[in-house]
C-alpha atoms as a PDB file:
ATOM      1  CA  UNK A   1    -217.209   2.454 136.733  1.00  0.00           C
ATOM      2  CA  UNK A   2    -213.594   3.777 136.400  1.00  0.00           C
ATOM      3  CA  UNK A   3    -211.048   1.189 138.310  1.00  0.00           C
ATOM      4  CA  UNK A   4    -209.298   4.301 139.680  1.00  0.00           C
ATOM      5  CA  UNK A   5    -208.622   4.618 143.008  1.00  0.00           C
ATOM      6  CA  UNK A   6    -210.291   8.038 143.246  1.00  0.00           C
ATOM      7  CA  UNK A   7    -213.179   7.032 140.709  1.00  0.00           C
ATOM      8  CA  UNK A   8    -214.281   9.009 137.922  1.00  0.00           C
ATOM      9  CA  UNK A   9    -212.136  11.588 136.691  1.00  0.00           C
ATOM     10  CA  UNK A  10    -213.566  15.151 135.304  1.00  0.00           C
ATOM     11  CA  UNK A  11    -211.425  17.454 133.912  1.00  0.00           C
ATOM     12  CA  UNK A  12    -211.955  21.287 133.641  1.00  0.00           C
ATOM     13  CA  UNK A  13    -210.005  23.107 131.427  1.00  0.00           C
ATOM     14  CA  UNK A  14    -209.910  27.047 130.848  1.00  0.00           C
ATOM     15  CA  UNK A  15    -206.877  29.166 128.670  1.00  0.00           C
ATOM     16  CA  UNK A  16    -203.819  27.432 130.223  1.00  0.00           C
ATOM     17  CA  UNK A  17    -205.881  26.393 133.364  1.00  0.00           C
ATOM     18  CA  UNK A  18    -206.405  22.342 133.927  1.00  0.00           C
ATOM     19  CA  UNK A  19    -208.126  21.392 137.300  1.00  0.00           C
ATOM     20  CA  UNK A  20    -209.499  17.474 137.733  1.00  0.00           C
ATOM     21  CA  UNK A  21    -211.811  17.091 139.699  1.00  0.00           C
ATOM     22  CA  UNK A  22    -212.991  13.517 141.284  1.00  0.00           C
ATOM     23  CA  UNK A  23    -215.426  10.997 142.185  1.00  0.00           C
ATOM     24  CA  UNK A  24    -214.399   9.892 145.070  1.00  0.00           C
ATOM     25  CA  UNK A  25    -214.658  12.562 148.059  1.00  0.00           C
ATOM     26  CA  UNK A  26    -215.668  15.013 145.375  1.00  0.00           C
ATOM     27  CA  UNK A  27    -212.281  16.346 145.655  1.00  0.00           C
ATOM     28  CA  UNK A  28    -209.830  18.508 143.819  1.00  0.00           C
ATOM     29  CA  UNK A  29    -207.180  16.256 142.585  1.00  0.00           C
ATOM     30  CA  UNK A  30    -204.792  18.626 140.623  1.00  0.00           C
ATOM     31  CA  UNK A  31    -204.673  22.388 139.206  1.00  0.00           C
ATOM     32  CA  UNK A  32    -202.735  23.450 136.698  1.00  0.00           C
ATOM     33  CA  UNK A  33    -201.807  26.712 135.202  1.00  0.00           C
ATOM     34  CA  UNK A  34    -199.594  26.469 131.776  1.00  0.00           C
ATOM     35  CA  UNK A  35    -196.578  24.482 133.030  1.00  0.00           C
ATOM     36  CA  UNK A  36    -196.824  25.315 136.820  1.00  0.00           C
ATOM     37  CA  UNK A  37    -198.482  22.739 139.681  1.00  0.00           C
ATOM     38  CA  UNK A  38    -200.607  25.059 141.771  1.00  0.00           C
ATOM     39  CA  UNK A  39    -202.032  22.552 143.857  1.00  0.00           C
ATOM     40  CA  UNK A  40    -199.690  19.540 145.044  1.00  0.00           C
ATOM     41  CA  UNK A  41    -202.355  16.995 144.098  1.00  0.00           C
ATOM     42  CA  UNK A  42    -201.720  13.131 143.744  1.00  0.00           C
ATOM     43  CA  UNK A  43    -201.982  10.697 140.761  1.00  0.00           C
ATOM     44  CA  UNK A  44    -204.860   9.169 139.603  1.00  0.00           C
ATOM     45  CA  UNK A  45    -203.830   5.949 140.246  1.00  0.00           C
ATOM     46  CA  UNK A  46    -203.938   6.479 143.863  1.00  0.00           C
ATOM     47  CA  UNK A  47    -206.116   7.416 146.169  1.00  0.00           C
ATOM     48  CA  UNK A  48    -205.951  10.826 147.934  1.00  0.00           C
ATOM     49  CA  UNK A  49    -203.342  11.004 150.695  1.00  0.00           C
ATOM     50  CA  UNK A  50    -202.835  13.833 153.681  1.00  0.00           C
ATOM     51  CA  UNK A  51    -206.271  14.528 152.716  1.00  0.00           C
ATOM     52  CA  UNK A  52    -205.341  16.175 150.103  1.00  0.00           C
ATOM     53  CA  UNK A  53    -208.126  18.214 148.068  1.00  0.00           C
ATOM     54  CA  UNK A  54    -211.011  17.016 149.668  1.00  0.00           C
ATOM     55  CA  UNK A  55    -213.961  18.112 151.094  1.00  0.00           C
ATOM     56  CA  UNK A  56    -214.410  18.394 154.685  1.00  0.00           C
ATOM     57  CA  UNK A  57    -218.379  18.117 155.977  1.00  0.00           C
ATOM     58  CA  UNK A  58    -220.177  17.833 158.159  1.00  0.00           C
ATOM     59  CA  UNK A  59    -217.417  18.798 159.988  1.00  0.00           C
ATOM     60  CA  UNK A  60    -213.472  19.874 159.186  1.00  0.00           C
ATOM     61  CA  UNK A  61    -210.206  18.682 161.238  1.00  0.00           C
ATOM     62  CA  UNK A  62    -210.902  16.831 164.637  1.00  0.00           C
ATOM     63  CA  UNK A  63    -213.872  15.968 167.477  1.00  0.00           C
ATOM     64  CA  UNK A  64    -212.122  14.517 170.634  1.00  0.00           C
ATOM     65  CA  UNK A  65    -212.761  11.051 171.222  1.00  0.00           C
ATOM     66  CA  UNK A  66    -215.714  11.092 168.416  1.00  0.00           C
ATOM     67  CA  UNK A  67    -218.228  12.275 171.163  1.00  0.00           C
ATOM     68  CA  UNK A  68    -220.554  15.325 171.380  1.00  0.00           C
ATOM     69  CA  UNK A  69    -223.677  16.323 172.260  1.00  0.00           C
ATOM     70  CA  UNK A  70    -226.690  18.278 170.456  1.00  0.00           C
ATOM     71  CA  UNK A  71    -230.023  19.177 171.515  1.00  0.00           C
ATOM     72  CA  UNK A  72    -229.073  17.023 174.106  1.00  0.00           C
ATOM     73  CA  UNK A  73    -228.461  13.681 172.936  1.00  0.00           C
ATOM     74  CA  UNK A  74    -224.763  12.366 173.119  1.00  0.00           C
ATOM     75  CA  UNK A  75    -223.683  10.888 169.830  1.00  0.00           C
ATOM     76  CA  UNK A  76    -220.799   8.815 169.389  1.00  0.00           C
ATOM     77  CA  UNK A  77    -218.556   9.083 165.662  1.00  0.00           C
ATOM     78  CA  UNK A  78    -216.470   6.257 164.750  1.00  0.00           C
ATOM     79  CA  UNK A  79    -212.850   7.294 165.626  1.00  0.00           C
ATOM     80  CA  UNK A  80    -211.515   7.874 161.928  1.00  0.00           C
ATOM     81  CA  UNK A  81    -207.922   9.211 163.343  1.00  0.00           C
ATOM     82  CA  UNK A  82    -207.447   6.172 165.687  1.00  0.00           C
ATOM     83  CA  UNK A  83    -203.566   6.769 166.796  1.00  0.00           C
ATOM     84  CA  UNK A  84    -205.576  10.294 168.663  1.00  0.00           C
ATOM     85  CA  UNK A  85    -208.735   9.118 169.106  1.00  0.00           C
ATOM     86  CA  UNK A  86    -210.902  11.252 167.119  1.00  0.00           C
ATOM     87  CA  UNK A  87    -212.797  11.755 164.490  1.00  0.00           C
ATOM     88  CA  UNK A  88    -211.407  13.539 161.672  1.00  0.00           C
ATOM     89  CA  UNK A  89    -212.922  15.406 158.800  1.00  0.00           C
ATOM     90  CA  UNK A  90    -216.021  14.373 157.923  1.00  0.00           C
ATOM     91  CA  UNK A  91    -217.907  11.736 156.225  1.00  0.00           C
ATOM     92  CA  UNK A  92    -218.079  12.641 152.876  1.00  0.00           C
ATOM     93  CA  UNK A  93    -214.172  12.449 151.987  1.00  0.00           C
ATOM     94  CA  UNK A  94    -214.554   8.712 150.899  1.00  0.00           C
ATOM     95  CA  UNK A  95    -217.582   8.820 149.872  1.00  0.00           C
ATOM     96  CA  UNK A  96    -218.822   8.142 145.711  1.00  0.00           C
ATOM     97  CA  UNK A  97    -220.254  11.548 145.064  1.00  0.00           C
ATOM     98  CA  UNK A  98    -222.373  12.519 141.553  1.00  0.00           C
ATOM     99  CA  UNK A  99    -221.973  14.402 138.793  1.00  0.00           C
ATOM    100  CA  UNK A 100    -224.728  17.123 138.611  1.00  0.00           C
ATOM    101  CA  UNK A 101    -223.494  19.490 135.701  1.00  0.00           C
ATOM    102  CA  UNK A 102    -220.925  20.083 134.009  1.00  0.00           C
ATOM    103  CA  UNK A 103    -219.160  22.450 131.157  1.00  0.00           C
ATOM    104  CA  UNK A 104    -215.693  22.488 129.901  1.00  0.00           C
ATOM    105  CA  UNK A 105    -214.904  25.207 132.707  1.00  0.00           C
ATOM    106  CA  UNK A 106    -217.004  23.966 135.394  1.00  0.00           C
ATOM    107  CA  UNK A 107    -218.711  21.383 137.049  1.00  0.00           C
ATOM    108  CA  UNK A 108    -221.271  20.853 140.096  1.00  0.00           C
ATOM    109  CA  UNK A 109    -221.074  17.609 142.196  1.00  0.00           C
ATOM    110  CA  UNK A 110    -222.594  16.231 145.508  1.00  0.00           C
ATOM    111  CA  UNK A 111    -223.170  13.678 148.059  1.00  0.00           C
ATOM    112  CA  UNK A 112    -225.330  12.332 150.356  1.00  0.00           C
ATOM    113  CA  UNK A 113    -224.793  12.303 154.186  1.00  0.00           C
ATOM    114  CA  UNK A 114    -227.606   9.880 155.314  1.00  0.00           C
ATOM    115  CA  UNK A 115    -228.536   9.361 158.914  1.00  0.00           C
ATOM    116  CA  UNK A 116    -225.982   7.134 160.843  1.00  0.00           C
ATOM    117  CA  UNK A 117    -224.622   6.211 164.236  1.00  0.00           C
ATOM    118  CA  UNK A 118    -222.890   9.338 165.714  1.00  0.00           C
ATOM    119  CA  UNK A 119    -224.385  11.909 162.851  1.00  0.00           C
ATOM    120  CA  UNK A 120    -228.430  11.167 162.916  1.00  0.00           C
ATOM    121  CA  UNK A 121    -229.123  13.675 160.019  1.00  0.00           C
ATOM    122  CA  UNK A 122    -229.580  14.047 156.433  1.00  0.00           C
ATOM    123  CA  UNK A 123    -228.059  16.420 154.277  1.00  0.00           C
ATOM    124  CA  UNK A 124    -226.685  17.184 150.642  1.00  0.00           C
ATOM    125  CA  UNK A 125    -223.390  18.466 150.347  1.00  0.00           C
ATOM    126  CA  UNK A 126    -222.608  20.422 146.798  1.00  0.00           C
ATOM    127  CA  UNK A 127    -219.695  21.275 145.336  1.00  0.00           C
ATOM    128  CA  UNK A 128    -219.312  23.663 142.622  1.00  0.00           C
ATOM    129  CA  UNK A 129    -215.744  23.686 141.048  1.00  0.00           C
ATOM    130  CA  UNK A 130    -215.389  26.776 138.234  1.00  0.00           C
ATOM    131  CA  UNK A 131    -212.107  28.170 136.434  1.00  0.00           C
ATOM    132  CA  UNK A 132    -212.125  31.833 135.059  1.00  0.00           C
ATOM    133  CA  UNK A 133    -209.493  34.055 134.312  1.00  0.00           C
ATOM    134  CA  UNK A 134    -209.500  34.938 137.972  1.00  0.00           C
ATOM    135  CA  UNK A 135    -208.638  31.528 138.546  1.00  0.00           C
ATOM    136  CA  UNK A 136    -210.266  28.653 140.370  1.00  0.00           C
ATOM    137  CA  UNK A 137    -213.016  29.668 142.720  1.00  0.00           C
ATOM    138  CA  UNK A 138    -215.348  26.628 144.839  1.00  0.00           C
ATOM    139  CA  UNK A 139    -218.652  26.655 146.383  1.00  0.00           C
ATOM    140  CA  UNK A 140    -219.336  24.209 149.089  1.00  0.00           C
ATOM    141  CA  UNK A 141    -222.839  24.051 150.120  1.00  0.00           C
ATOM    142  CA  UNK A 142    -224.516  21.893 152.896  1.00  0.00           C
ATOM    143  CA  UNK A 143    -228.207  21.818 153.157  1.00  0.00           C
ATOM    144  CA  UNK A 144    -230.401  20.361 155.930  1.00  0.00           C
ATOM    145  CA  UNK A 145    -232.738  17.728 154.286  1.00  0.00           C
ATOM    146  CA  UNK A 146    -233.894  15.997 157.797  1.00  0.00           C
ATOM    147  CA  UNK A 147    -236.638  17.370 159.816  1.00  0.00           C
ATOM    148  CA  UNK A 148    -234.971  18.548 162.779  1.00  0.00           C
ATOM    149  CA  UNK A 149    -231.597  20.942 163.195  1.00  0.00           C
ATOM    150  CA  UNK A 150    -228.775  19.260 162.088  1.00  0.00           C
ATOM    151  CA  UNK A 151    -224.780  20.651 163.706  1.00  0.00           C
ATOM    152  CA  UNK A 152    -223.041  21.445 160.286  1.00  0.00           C
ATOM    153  CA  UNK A 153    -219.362  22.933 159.633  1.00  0.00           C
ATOM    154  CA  UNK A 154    -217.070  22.229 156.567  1.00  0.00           C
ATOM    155  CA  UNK A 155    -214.074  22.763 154.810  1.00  0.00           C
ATOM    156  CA  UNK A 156    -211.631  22.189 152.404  1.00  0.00           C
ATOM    157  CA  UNK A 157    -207.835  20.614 151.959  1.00  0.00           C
ATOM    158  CA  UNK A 158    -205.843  21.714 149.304  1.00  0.00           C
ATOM    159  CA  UNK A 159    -202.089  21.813 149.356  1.00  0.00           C
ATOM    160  CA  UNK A 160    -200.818  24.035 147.005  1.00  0.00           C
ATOM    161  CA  UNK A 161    -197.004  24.762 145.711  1.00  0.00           C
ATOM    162  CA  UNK A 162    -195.228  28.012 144.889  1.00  0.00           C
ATOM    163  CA  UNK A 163    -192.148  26.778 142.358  1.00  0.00           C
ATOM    164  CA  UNK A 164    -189.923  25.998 145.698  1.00  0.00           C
ATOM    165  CA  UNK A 165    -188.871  22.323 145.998  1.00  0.00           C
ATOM    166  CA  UNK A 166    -190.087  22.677 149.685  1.00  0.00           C
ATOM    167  CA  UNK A 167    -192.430  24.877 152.114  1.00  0.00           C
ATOM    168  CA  UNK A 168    -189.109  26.082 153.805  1.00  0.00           C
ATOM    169  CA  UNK A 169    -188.460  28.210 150.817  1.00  0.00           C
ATOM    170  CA  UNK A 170    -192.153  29.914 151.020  1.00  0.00           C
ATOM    171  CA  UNK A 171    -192.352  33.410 151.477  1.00  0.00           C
ATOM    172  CA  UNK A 172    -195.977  33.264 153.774  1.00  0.00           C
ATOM    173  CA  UNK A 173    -198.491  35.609 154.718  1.00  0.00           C
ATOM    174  CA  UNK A 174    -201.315  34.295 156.766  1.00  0.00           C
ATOM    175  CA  UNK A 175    -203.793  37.658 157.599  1.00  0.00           C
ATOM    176  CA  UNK A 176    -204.490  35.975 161.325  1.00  0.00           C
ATOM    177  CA  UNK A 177    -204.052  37.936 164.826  1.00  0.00           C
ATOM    178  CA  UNK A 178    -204.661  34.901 166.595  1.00  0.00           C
ATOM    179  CA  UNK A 179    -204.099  31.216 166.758  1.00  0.00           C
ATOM    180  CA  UNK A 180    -205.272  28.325 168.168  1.00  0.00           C
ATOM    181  CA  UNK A 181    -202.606  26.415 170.662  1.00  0.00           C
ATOM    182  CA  UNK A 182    -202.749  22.515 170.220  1.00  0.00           C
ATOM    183  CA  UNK A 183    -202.707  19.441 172.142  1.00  0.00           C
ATOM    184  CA  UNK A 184    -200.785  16.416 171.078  1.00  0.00           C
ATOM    185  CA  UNK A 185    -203.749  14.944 169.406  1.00  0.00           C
ATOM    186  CA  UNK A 186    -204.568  18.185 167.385  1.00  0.00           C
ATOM    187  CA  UNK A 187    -207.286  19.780 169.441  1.00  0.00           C
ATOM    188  CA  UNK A 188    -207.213  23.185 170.480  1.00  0.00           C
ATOM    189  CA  UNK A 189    -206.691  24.294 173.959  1.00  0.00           C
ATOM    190  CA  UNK A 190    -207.462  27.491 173.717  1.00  0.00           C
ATOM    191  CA  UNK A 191    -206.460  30.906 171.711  1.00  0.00           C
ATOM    192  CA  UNK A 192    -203.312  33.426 171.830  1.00  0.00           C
ATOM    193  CA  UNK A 193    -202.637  36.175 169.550  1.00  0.00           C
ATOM    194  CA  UNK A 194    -200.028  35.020 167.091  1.00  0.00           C
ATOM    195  CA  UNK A 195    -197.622  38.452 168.244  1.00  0.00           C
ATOM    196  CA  UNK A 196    -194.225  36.973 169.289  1.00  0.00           C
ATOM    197  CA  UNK A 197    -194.994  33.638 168.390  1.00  0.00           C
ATOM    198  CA  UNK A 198    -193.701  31.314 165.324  1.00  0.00           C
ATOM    199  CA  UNK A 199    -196.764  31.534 163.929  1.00  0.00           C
ATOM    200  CA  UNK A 200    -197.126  35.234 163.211  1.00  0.00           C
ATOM    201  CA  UNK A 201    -197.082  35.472 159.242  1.00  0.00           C
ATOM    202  CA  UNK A 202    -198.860  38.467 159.082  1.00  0.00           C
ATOM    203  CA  UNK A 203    -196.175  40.466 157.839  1.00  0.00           C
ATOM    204  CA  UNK A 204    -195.152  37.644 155.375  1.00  0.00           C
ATOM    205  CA  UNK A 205    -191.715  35.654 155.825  1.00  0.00           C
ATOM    206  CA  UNK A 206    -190.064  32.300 154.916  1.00  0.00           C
ATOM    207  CA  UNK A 207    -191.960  29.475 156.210  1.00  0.00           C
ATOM    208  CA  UNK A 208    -187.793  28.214 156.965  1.00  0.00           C
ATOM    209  CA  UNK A 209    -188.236  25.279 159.458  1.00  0.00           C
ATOM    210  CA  UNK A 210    -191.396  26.268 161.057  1.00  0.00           C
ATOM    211  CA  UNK A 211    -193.420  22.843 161.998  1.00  0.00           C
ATOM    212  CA  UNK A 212    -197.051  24.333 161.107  1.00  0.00           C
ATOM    213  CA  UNK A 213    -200.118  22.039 161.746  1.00  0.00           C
ATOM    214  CA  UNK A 214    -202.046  25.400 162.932  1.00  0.00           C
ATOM    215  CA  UNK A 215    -205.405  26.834 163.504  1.00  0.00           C
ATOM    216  CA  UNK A 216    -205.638  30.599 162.630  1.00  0.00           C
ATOM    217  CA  UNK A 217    -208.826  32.334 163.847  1.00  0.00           C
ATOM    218  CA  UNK A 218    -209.782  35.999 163.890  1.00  0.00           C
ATOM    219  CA  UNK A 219    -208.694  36.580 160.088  1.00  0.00           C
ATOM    220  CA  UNK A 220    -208.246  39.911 158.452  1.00  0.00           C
ATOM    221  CA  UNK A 221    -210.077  40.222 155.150  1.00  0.00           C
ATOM    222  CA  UNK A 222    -209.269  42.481 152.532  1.00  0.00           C
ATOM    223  CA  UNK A 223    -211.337  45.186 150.905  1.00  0.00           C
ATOM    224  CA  UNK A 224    -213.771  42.755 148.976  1.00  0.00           C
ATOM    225  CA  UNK A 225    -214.424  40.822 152.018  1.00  0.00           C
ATOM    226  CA  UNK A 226    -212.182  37.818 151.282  1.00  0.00           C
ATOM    227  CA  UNK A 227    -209.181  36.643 153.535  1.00  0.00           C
ATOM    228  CA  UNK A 228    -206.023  35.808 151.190  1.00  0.00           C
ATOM    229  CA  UNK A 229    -203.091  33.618 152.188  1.00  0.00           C
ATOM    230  CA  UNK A 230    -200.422  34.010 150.218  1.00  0.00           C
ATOM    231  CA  UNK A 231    -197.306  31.979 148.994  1.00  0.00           C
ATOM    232  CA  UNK A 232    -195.059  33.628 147.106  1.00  0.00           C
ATOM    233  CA  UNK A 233    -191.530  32.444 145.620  1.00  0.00           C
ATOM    234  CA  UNK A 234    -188.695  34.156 146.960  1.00  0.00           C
ATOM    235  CA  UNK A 235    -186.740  34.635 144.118  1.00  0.00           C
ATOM    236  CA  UNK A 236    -188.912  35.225 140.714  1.00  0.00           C
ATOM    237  CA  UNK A 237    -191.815  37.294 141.256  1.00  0.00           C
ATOM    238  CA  UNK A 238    -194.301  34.513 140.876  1.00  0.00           C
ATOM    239  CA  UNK A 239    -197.107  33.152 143.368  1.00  0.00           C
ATOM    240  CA  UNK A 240    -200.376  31.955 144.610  1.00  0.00           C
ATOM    241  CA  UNK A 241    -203.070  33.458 146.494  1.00  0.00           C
ATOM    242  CA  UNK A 242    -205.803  30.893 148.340  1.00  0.00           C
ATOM    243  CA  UNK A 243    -208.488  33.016 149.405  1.00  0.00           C
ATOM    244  CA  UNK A 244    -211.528  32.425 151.400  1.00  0.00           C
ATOM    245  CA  UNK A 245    -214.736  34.040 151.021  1.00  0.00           C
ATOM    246  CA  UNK A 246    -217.829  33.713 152.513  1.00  0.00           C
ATOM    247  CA  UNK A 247    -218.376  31.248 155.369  1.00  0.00           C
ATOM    248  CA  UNK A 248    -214.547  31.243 156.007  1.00  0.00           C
ATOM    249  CA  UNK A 249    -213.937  31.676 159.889  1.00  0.00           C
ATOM    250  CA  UNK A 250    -210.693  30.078 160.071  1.00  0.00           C
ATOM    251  CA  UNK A 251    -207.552  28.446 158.512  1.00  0.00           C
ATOM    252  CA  UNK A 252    -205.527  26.110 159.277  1.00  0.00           C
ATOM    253  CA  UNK A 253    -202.009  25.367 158.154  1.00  0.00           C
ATOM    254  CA  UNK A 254    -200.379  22.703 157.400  1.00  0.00           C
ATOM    255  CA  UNK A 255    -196.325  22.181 156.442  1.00  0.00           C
ATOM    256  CA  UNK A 256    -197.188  18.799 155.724  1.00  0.00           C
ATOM    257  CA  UNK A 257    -194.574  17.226 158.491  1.00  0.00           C
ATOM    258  CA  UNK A 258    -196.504  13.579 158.755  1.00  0.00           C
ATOM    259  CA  UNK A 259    -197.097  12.512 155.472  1.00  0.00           C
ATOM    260  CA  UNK A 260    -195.162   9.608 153.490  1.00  0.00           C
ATOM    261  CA  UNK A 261    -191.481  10.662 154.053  1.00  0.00           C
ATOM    262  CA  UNK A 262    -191.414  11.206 150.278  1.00  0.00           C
ATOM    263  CA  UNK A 263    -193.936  13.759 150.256  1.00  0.00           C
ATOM    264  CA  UNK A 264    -192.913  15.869 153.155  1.00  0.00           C
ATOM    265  CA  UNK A 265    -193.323  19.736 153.445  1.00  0.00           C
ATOM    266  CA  UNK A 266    -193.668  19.682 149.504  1.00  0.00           C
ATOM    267  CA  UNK A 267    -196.816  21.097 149.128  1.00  0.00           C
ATOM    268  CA  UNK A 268    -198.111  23.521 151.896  1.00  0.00           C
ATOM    269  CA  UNK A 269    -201.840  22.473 153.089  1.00  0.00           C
ATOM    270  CA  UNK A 270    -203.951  25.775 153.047  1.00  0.00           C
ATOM    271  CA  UNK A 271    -207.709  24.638 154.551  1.00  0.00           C
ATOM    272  CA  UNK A 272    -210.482  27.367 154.470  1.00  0.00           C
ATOM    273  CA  UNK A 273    -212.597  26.691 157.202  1.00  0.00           C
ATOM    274  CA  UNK A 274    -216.112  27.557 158.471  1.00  0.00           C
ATOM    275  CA  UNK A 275    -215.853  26.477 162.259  1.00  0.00           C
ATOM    276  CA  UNK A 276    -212.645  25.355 164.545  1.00  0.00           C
ATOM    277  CA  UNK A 277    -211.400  22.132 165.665  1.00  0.00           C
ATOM    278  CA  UNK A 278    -213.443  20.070 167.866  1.00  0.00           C
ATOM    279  CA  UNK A 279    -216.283  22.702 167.172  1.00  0.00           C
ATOM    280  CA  UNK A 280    -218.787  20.054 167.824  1.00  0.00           C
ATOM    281  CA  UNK A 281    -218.161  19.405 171.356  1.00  0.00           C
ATOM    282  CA  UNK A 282    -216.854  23.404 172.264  1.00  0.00           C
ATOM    283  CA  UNK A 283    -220.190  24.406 169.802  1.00  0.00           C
ATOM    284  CA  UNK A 284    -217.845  27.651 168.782  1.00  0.00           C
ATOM    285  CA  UNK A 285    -219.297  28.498 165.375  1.00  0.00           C
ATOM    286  CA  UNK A 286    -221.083  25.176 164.578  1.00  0.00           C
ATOM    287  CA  UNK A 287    -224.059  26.069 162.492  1.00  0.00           C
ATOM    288  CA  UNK A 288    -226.888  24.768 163.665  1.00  0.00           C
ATOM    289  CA  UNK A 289    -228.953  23.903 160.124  1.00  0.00           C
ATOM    290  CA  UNK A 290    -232.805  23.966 160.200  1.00  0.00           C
ATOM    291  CA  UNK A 291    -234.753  21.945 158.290  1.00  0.00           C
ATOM    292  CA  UNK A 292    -234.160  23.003 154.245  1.00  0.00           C
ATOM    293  CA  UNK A 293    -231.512  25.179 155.575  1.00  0.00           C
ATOM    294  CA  UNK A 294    -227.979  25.787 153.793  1.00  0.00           C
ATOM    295  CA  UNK A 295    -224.682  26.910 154.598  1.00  0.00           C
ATOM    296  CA  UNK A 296    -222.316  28.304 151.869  1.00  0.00           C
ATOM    297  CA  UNK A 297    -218.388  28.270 152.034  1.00  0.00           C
ATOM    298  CA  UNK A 298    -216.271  29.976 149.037  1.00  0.00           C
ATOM    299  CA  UNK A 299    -212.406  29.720 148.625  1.00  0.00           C
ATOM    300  CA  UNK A 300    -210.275  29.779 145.725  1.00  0.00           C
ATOM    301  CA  UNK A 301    -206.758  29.977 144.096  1.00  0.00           C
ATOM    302  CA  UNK A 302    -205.118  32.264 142.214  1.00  0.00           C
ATOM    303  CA  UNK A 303    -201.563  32.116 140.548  1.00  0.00           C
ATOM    304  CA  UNK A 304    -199.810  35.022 139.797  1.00  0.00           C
END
């Protein structure tokens, strides 16, 4: 067992491409093209901070107070964001997940969600990490293995870089009409359309000193069906393009404001995700899983 604070390490490697992939959350530590940091990642002698790369499931971003009800039975989360009082993102992001496959370019790893207090179900969650000359592209898939509907949503937390020393610098584009207005402790209160607001990136503009810890809903995909958020440098003609395919309902953004003071609004947190925050208790787009059931989320990242 590797002593690493993030466990095993597994390295994919494709042309000039280098992702690593790890053990611990199943997450995506780093991606590399040629000389360039794509994704703000962390060491491997640490363990993930800010979330960063990892896998969101059963549920993405926040459930007020850790409560919610299904088929209904209340159920009770351990409160995982304690300063708010909710839980946050899942159970798998800690978790020791295993290797399944794997091929210089790829690899396919998962974990186990057993029943618990708060989350009474069983499922597998599989993630399928693949570089190609398109770029990165992951498959998160969540199947019901319990015998009665399970509530499911997931996501993802990359931060990823654009050859600026911060976000500020960030020309953005964010294909959203509307956004989701937040409470102190992160949970929506509702939706607006993003027109006149500081959060309208449609058009794409510097990120400047925009404070962005923001849901995007109602997302315009392009012609092959995938919704693209681009960050592009302002100067050189060089970018990257996170996009989110299938099962990708929402975004949020995040300038990356509250991490360690040394780490501030360097990377810019781009999270594909299936269902909003506190979807559990409001039930907006929670899917509810049969038995054998699975639901499939695709993103990716491509530098240009």
């Amino acid at each position: 067992m590797s002593a690493t604070p993030s466990g095993e390490q597994w390295e994919l490697q494709h042309g000039d491409q280098r992702a690593v992939v790890v053990q611990v959350g199943g997450g995506l530590r780093s991606y590399d093209v040629a000389d360039r940091a794509v994704v703000d990642g962390y060491p491997a002698d640490r363990k993930a901070d800010g979330g960063r790369g990892q896998v969101l499931a059963p549920w993405p971003n926040r459930i007020a107070d850790g409560r919610y009800t299904w088929a209904g039975s209340e159920q009770q989360l351990p409160l995982t964001e304690v300063a708010n009082h909710n839980a946050i993102h899942g159970l798998v992001r800690w978790a020791e997940w295993s290797l399944l496959e794997r091929d210089p370019a790829g690899l396919r790893v998962a974990a186990r969600v057993w029943p618990q207090p708060g989350y009474p179900f069983a499922l597998t969650v599989t993630a399928t990490y693949q570089l190609d000359d398109t770029g990165l592209t992951v498959r998160l898939e969540g199947r019901n293995d319990g015998d009665s509907p399970a509530p499911y949503g997931v996501g993802q937390h990359p931060y990823v870089r654009a050859g600026t020393d911060l976000v500020n610098e960030i020309v953005l584009t964010v294909p959203a009409d509307e956004w989701l207005p937040c409470d102190q402790r992160g949970l929506p209160v509702g939706t607006e359309p993003v027109d006149g607001t500081p959060y309208d990136f449609r058009a794409g503009r510097p990120v400047g000193e925009t404070v962005l810890d923001t849901p995007y809903a109602s997302l315009a995909a392009e012609a092959d069906g995938r919704v693209v958020v681009r960050l592009a440098h302002p100067d050189d003609g060089t970018g990257v393009d996170v996009w989110g395919g299938p099962g990708t309902r929402y975004l949020q953004v995040f300038s990356g404001d509250t991490v360690a003071v040394d780490r501030r609004r360097q990377g810019l947190a781009v999270e594909p995700m299936s269902c909003p925050p506190d979807a559990f208790r409001s039930g907006v787009d929670v899917a509810g899983l049969e038995p054998g059931e699975s639901h499939i989320l695709e993103w990716g990242v491509h530098a240009w």
